[in-house]
N, C-alpha and C. Protein backbone atom coordinates (compact mmCIF):
# COMPACT_ATOMS: atom_id res chain seq x y z
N UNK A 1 17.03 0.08 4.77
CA UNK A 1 17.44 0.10 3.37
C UNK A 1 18.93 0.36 3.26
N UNK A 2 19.40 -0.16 2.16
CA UNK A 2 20.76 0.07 2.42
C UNK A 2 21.28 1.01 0.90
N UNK A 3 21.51 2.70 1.94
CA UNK A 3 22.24 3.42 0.58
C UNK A 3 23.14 3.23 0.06
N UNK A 4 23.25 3.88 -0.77
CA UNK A 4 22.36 4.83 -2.12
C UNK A 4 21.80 3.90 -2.71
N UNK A 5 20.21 4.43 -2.91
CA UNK A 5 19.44 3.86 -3.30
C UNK A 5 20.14 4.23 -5.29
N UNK A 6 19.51 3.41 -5.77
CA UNK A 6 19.52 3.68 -7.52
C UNK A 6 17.99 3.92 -8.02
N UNK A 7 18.03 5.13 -8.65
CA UNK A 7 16.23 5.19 -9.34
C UNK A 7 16.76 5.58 -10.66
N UNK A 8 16.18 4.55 -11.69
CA UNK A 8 16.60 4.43 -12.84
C UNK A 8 15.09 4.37 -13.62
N UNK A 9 15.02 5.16 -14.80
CA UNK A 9 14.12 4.64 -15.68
C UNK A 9 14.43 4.80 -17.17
N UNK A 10 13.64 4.71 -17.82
CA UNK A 10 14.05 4.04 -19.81
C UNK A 10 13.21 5.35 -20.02
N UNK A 11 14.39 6.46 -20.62
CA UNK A 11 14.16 7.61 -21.61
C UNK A 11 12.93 7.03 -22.53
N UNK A 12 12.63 6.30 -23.42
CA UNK A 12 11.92 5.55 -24.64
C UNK A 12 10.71 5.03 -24.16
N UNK A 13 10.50 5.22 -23.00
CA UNK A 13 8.97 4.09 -22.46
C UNK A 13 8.12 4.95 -22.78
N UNK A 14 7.04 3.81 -23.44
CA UNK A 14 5.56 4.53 -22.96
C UNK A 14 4.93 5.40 -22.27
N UNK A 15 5.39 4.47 -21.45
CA UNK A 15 4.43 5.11 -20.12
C UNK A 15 5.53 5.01 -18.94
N UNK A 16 5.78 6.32 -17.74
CA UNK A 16 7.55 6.48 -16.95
C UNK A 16 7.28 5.13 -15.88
N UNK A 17 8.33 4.64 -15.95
CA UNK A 17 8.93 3.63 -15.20
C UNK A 17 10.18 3.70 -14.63
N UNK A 18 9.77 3.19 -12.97
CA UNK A 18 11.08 3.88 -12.23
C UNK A 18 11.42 2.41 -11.57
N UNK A 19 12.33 2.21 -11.59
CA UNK A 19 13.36 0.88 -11.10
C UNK A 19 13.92 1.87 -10.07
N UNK A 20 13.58 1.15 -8.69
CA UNK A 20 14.41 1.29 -7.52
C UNK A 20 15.37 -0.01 -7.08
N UNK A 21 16.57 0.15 -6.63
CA UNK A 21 17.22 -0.88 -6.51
C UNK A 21 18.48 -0.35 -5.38
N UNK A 22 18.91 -1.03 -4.46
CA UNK A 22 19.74 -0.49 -3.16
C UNK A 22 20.96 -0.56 -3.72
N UNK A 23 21.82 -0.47 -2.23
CA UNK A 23 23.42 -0.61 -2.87
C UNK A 23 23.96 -1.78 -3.14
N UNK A 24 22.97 -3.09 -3.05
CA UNK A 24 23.52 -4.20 -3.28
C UNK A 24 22.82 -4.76 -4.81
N UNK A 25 22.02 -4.12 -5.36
CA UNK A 25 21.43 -4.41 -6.18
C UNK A 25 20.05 -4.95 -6.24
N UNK A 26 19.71 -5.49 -4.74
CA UNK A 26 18.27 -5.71 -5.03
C UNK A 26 17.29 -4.74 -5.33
N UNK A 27 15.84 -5.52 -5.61
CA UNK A 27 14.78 -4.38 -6.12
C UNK A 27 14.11 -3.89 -4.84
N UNK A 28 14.28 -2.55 -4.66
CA UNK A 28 13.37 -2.31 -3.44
C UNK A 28 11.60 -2.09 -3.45
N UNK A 29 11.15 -1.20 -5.04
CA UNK A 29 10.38 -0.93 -5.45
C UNK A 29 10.46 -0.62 -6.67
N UNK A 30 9.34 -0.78 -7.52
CA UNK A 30 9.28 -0.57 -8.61
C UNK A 30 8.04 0.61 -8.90
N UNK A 31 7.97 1.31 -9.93
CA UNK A 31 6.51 2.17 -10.14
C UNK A 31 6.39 2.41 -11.49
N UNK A 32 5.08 1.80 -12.04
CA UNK A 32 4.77 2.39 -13.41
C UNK A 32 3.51 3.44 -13.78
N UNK A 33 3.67 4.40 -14.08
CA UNK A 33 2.60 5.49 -14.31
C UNK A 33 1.77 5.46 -15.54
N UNK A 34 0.57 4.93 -14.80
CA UNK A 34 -0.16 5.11 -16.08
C UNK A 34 -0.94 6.22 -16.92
N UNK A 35 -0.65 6.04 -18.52
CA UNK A 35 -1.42 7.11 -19.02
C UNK A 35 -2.58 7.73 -18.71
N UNK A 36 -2.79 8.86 -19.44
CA UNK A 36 -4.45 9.32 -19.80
C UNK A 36 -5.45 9.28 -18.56
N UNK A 37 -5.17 9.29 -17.38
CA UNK A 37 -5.55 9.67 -16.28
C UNK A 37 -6.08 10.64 -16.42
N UNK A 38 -7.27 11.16 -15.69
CA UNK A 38 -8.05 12.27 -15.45
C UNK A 38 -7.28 12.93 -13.76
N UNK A 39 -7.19 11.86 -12.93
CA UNK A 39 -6.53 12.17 -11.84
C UNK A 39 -5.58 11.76 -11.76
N UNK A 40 -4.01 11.77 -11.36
CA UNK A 40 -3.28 11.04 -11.19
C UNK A 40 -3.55 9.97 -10.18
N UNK A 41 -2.94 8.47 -10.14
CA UNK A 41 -2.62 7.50 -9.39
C UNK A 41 -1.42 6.66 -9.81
N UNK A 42 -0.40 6.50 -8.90
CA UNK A 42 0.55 5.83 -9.17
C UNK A 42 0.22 4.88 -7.82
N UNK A 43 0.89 3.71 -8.89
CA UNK A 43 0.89 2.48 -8.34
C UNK A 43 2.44 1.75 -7.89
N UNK A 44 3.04 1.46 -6.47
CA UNK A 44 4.28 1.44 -6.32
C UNK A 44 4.25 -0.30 -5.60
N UNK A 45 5.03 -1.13 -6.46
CA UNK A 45 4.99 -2.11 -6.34
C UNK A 45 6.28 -2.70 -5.32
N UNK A 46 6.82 -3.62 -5.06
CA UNK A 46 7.92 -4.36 -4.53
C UNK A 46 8.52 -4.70 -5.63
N UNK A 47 8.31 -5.24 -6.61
CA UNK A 47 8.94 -5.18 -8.02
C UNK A 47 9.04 -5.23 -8.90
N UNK A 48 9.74 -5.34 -10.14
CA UNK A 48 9.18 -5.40 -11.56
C UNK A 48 8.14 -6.25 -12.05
N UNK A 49 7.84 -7.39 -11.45
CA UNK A 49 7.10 -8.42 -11.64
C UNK A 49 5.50 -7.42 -11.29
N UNK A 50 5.65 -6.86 -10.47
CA UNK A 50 4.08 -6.16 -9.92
C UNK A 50 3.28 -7.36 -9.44
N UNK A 51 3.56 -8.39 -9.13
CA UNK A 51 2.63 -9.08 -7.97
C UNK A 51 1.93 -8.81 -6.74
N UNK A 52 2.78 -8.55 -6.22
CA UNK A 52 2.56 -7.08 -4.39
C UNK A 52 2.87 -5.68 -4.55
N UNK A 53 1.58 -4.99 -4.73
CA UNK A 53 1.86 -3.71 -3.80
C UNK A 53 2.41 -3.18 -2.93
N UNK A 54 2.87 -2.28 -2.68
CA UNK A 54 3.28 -1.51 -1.84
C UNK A 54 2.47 -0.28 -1.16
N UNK A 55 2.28 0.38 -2.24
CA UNK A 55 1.13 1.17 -1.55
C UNK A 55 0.70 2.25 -3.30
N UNK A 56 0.11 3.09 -2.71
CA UNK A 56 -0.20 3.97 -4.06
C UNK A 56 0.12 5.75 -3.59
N UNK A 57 0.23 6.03 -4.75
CA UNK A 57 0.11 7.40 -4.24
C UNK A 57 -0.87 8.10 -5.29
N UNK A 58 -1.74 9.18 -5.13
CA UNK A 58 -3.11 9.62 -5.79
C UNK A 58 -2.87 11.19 -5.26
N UNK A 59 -3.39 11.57 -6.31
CA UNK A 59 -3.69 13.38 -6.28
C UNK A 59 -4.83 13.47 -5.71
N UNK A 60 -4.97 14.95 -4.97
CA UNK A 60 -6.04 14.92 -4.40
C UNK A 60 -7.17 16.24 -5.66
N UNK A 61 -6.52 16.50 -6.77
CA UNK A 61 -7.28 17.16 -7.62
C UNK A 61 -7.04 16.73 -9.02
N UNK A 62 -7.55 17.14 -9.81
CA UNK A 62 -7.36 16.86 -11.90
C UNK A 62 -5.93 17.91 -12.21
N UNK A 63 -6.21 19.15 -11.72
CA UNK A 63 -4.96 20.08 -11.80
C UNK A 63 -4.41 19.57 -11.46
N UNK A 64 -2.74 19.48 -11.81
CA UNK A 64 -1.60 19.01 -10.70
C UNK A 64 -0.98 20.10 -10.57
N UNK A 65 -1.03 21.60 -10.47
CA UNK A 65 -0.18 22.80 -10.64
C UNK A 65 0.56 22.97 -9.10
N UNK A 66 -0.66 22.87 -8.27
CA UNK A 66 -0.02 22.96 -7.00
C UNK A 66 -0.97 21.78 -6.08
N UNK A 67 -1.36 20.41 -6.75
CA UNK A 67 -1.50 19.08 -6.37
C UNK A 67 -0.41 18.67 -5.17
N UNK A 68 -1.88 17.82 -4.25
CA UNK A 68 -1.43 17.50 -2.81
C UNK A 68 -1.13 15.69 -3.41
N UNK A 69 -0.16 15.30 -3.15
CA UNK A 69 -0.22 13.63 -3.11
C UNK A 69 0.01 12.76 -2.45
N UNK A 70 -0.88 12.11 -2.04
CA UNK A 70 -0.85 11.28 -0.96
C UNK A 70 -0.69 9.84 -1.05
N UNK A 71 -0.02 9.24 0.02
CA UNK A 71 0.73 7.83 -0.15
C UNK A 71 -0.02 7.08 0.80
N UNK A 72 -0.66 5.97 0.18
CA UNK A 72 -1.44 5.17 1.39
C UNK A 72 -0.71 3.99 1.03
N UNK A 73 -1.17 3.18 2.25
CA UNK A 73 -0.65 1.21 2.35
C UNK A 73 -1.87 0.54 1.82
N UNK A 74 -1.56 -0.35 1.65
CA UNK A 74 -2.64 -1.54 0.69
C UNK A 74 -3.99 -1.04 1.59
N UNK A 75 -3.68 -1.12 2.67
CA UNK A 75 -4.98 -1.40 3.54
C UNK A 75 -5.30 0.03 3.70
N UNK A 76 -5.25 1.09 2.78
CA UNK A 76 -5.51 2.36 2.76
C UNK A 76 -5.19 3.18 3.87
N UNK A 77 -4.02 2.84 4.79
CA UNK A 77 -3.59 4.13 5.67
C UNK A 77 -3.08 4.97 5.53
N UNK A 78 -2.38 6.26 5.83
CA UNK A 78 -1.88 7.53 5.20
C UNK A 78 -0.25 7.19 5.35
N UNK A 79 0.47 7.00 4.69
CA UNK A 79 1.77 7.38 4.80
C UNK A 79 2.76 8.44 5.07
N UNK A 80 1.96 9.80 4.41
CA UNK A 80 2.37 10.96 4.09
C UNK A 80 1.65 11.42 2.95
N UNK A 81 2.66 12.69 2.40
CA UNK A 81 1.90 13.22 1.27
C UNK A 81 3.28 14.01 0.89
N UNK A 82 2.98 14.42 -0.65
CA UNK A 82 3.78 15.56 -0.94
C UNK A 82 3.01 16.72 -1.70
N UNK A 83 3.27 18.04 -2.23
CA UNK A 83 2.71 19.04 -2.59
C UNK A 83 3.67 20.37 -3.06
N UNK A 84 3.43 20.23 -4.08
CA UNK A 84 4.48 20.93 -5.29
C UNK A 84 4.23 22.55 -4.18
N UNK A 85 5.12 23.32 -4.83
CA UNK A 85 4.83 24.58 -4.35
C UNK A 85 4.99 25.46 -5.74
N UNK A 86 3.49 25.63 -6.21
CA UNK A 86 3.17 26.20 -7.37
C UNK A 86 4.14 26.84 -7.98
N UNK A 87 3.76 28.59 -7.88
CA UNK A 87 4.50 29.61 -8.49
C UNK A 87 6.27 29.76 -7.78
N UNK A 88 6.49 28.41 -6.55
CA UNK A 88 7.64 28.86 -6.32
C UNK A 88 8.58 27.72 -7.35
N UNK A 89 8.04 26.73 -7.96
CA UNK A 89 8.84 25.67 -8.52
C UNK A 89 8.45 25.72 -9.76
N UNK A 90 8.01 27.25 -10.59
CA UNK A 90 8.22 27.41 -12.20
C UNK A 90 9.70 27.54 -12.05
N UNK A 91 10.50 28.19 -11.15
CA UNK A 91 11.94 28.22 -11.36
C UNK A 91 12.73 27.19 -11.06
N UNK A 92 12.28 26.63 -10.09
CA UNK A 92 13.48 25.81 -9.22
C UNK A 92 12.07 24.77 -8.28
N UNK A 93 12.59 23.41 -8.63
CA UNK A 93 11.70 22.75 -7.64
C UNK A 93 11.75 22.93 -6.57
N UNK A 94 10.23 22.73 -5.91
CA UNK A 94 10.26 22.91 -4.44
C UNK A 94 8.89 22.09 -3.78
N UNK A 95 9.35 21.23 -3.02
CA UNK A 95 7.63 20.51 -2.55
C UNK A 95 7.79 20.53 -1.28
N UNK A 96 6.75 20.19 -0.59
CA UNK A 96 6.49 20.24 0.90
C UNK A 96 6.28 18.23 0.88
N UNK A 97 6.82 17.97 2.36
CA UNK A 97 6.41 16.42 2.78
C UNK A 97 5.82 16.68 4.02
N UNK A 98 4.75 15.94 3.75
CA UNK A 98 3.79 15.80 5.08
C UNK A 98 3.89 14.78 5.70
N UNK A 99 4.00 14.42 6.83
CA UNK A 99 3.79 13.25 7.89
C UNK A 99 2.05 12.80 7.84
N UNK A 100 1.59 11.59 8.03
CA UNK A 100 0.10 11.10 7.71
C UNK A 100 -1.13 12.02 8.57
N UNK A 101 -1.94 12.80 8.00
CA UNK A 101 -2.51 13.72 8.80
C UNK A 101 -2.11 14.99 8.82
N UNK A 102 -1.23 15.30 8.62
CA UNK A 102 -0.62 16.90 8.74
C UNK A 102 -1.11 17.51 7.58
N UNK A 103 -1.23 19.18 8.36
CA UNK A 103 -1.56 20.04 7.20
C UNK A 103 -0.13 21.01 7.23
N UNK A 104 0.56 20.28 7.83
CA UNK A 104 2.33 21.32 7.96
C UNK A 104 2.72 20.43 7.49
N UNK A 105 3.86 21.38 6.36
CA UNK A 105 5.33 20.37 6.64
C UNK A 105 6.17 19.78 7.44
N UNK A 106 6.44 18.85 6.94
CA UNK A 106 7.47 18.41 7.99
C UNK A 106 9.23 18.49 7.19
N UNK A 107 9.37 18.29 6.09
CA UNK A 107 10.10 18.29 5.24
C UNK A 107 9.90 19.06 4.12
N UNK A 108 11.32 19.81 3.34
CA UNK A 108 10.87 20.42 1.90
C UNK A 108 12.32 19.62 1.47
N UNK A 109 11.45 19.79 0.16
CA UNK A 109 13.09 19.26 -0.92
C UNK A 109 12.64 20.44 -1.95
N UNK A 110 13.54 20.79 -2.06
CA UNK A 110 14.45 21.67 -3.19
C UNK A 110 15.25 21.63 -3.96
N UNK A 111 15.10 22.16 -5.40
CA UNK A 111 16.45 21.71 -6.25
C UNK A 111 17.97 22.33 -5.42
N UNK A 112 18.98 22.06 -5.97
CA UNK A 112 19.96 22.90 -5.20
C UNK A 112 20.85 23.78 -6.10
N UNK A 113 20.57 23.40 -7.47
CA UNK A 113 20.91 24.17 -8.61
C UNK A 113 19.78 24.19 -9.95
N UNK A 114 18.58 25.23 -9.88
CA UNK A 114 17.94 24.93 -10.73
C UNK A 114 18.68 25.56 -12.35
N UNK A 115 19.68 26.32 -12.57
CA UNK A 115 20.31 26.21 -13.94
C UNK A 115 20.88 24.92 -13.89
N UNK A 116 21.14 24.15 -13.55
CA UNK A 116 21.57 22.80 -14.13
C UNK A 116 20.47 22.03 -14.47
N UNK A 117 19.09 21.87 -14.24
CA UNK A 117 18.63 21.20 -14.92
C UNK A 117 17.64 21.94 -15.93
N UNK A 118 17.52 22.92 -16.26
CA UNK A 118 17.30 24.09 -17.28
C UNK A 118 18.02 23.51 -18.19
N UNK A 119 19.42 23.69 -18.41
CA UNK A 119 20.67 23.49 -19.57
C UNK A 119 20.34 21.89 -19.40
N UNK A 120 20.50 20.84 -18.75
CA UNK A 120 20.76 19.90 -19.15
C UNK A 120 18.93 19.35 -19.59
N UNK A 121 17.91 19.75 -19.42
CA UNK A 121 16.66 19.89 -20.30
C UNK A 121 16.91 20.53 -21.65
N UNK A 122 17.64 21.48 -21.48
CA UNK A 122 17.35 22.12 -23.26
C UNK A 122 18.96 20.98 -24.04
N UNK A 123 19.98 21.16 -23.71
CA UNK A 123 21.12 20.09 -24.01
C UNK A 123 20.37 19.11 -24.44
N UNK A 124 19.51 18.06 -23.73
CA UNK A 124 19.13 16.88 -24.04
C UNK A 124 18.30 16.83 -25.20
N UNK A 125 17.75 18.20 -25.69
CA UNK A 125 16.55 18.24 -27.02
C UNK A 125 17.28 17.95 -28.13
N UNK A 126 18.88 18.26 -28.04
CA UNK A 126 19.53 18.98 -29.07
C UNK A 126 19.80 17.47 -29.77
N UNK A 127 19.36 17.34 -30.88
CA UNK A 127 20.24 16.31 -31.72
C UNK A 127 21.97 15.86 -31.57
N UNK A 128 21.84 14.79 -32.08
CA UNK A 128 23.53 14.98 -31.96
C UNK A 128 24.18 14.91 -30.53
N UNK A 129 24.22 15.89 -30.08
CA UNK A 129 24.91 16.25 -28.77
C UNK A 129 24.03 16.07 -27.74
N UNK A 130 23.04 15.90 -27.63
CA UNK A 130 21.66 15.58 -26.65
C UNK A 130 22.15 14.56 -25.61
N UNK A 131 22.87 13.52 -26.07
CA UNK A 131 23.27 12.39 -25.18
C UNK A 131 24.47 12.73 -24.11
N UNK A 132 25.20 13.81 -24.22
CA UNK A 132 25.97 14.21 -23.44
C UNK A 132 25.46 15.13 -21.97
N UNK A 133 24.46 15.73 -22.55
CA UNK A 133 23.49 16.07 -21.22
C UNK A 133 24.02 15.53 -19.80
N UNK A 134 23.57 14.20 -20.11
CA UNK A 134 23.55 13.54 -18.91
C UNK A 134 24.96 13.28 -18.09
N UNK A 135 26.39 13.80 -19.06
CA UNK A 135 27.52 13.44 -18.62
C UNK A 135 27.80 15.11 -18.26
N UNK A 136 27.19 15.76 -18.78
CA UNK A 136 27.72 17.59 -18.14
C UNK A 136 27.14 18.09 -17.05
N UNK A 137 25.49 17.89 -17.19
CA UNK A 137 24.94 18.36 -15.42
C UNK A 137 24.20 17.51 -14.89
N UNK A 138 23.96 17.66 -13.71
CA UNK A 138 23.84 16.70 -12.52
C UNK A 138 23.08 17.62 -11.54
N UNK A 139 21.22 17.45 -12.18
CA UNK A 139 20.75 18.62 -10.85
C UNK A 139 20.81 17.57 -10.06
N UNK A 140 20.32 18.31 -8.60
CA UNK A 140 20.53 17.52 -7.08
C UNK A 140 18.86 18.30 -6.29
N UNK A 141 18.46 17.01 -5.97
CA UNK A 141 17.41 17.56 -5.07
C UNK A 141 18.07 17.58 -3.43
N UNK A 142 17.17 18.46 -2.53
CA UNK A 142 17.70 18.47 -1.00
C UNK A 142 16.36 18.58 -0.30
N UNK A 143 16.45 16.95 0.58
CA UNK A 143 15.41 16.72 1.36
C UNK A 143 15.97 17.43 2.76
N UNK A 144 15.19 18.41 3.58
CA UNK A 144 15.31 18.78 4.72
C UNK A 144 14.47 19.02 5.49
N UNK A 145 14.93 19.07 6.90
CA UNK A 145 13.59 19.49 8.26
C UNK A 145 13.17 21.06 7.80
N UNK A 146 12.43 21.22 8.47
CA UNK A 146 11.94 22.54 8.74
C UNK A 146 12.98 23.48 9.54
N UNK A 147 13.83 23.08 10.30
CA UNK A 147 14.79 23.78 10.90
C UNK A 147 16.13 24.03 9.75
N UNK A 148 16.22 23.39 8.74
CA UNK A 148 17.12 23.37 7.74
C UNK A 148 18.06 21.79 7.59
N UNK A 149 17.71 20.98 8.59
CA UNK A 149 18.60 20.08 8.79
C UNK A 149 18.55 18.82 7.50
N UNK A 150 19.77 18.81 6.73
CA UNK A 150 19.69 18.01 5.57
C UNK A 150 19.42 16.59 5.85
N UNK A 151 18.38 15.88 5.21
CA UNK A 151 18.17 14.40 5.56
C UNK A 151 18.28 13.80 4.35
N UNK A 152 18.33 14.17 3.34
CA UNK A 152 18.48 13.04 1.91
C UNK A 152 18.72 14.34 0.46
N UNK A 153 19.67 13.06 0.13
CA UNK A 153 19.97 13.98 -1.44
C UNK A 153 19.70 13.44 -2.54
N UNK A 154 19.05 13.83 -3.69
CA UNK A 154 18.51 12.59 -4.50
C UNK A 154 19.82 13.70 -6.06
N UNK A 155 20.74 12.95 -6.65
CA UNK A 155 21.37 13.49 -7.83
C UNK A 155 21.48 12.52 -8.87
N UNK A 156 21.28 13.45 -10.01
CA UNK A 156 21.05 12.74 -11.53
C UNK A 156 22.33 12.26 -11.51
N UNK A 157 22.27 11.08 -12.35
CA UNK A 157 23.68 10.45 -12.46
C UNK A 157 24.12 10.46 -14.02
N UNK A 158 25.22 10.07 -14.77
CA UNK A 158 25.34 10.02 -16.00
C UNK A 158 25.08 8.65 -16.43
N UNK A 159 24.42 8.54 -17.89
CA UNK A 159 23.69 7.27 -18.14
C UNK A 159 23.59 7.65 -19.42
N UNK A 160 23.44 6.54 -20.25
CA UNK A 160 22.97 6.11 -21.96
C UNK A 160 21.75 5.43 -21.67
N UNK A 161 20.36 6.36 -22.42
CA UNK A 161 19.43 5.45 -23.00
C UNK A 161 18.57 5.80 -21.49
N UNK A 162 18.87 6.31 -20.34
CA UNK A 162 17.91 6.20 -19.48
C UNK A 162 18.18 7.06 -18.13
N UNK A 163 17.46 7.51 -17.70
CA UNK A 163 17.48 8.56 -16.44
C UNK A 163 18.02 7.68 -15.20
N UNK A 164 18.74 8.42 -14.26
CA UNK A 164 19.92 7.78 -13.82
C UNK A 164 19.88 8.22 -12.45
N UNK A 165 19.26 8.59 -11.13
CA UNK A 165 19.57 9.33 -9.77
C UNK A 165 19.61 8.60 -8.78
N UNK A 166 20.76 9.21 -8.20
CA UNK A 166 21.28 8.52 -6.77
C UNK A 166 20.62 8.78 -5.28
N UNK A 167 19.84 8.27 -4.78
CA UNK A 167 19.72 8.64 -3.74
C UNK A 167 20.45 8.35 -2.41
N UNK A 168 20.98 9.55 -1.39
CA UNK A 168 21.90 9.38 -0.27
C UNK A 168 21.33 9.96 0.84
N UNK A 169 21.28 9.03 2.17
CA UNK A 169 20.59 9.39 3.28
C UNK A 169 22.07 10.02 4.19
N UNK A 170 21.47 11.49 4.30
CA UNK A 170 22.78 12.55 5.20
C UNK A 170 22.47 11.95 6.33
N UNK A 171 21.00 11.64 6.81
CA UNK A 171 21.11 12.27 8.56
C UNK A 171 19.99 10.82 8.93
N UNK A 172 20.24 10.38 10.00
CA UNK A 172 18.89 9.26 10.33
C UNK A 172 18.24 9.64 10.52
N UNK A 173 16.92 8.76 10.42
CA UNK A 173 15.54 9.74 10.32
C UNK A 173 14.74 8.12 10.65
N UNK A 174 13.21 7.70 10.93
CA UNK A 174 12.44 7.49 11.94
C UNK A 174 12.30 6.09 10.25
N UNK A 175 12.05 5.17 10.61
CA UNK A 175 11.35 4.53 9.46
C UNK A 175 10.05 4.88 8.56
N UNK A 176 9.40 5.53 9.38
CA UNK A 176 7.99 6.19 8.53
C UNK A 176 8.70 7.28 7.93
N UNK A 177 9.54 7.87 8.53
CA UNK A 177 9.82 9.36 7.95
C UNK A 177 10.45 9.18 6.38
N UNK A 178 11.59 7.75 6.89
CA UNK A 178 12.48 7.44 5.02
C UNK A 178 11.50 7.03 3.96
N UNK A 179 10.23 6.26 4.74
CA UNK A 179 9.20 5.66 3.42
C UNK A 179 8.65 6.72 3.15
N UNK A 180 7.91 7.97 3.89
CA UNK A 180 7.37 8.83 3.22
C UNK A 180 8.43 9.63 2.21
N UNK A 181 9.94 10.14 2.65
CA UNK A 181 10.87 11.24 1.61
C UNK A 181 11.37 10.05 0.64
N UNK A 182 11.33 8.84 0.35
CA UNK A 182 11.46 8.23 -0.62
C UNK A 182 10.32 8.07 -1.74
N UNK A 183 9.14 7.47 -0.88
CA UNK A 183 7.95 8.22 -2.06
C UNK A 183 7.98 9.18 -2.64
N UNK A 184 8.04 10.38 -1.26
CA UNK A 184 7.81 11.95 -1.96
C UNK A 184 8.90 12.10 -3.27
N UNK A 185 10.40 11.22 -3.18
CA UNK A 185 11.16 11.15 -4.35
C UNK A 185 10.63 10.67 -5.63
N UNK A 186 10.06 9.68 -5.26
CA UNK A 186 9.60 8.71 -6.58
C UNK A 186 8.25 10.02 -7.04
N UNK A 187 7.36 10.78 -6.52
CA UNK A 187 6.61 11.07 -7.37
C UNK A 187 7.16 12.58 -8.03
N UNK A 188 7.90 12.87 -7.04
CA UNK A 188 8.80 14.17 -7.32
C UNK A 188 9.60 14.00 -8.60
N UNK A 189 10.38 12.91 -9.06
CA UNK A 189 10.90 12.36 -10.00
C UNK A 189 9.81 12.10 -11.01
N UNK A 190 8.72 11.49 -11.26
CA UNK A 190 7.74 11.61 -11.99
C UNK A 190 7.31 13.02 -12.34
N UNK A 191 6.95 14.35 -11.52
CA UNK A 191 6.43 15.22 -12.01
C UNK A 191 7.49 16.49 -12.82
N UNK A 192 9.06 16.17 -12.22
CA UNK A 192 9.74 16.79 -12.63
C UNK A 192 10.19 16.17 -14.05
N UNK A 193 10.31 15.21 -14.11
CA UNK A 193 10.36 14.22 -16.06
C UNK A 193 9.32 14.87 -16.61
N UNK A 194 8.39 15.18 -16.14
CA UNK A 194 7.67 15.66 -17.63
C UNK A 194 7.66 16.66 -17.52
N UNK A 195 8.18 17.91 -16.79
CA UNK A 195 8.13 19.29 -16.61
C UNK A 195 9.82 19.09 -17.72
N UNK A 196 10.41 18.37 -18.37
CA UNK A 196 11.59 18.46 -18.61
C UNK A 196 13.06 18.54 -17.49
């Protein structure tokens, strides 16, 4: 893939829609979340069109408080997984990434400033001035090993009309390893939009 990835979606939609697109502009993946689910399932396509799959990712419970999610291929193999870390990400996000099969992490991402996206959640409610949000803070997620070693940074970007984050690969990492911390982004980005 060629970074920084772009994950963009439309403040105003229905239902969240995430446009992935590289540094040259093509579409790498697309994902639209559908409503009124009893369980979650997201469906992650190759592109806006949604002709081909890519794979899905599905909760493994109805709660999502501290929900395991797992990423399979068309032909239902495990990709990975991700898994919020409950009472530690009421303050500050925090999830675990699993490799296919594992009950360890292999990766956590973490916010790296959770007052920035506090203020730029309550900023954005505000009438009037709400649209500037997106030009004052800039939270940043941090994908890393278990030893601490930084492998990807995902940061809000400034934007009109629609959510805006950059993703940047620090360190090389295995091809299974980037498809699983890019999923784990895309649903991480889904659960943190509606947490505000």
């Amino acid at each position: 893939m060629n970074y920084p990835l772009s994950f963009r979606f439309k403040l105003f939609a229905l239902s969240p829609q995430i446009y992935v697109t590289d540094a040259t502009g093509a579409e790498v993946c697309y994902v639209k979340q559908k409503l009124f689910r009893f369980r979650e399932k997201v469906e992650v396509h190759t592109n806006s069109s949604q002709q081909q799959k890519l794979c899905t990712i599905e909760a493994d419970r109805i709660i999502d408080w501290s929900a395991k999610y797992t990423f399979r291929d068309t032909a239902g193999n495990e990709l990975g997984a991700i898994g919020r870390r409950g009472m530690r990400s009421i303050w500050s996000a925090h999830y675990d990434v699993f490799s296919p099969g594992s009950t360890e992490p292999v990766f956590s991402i973490r916010e790296e400033n959770p007052f920035a996206k506090i203020i730029d959640g309550f900023i954005s409610e505000i009438p009037i001035v709400g649209f500037l949000s997106s030009y004052l803070f800039h939270p940043k997620y941090l994908a890393s090993r278990k030893d601490g070693t930084p492998i990807m940074r995902l940061t809000k970007q400034a934007a009109f009309f629609e959510g805006r984050f950059q993703l940047e690969k620090i360190t090389d990492v295995s091809e299974g390893e980037e498809t699983a911390i890019m999923l784990a982004y895309l649903m991480m980005n889904l659960l943190e939009r509606s947490r505000g």
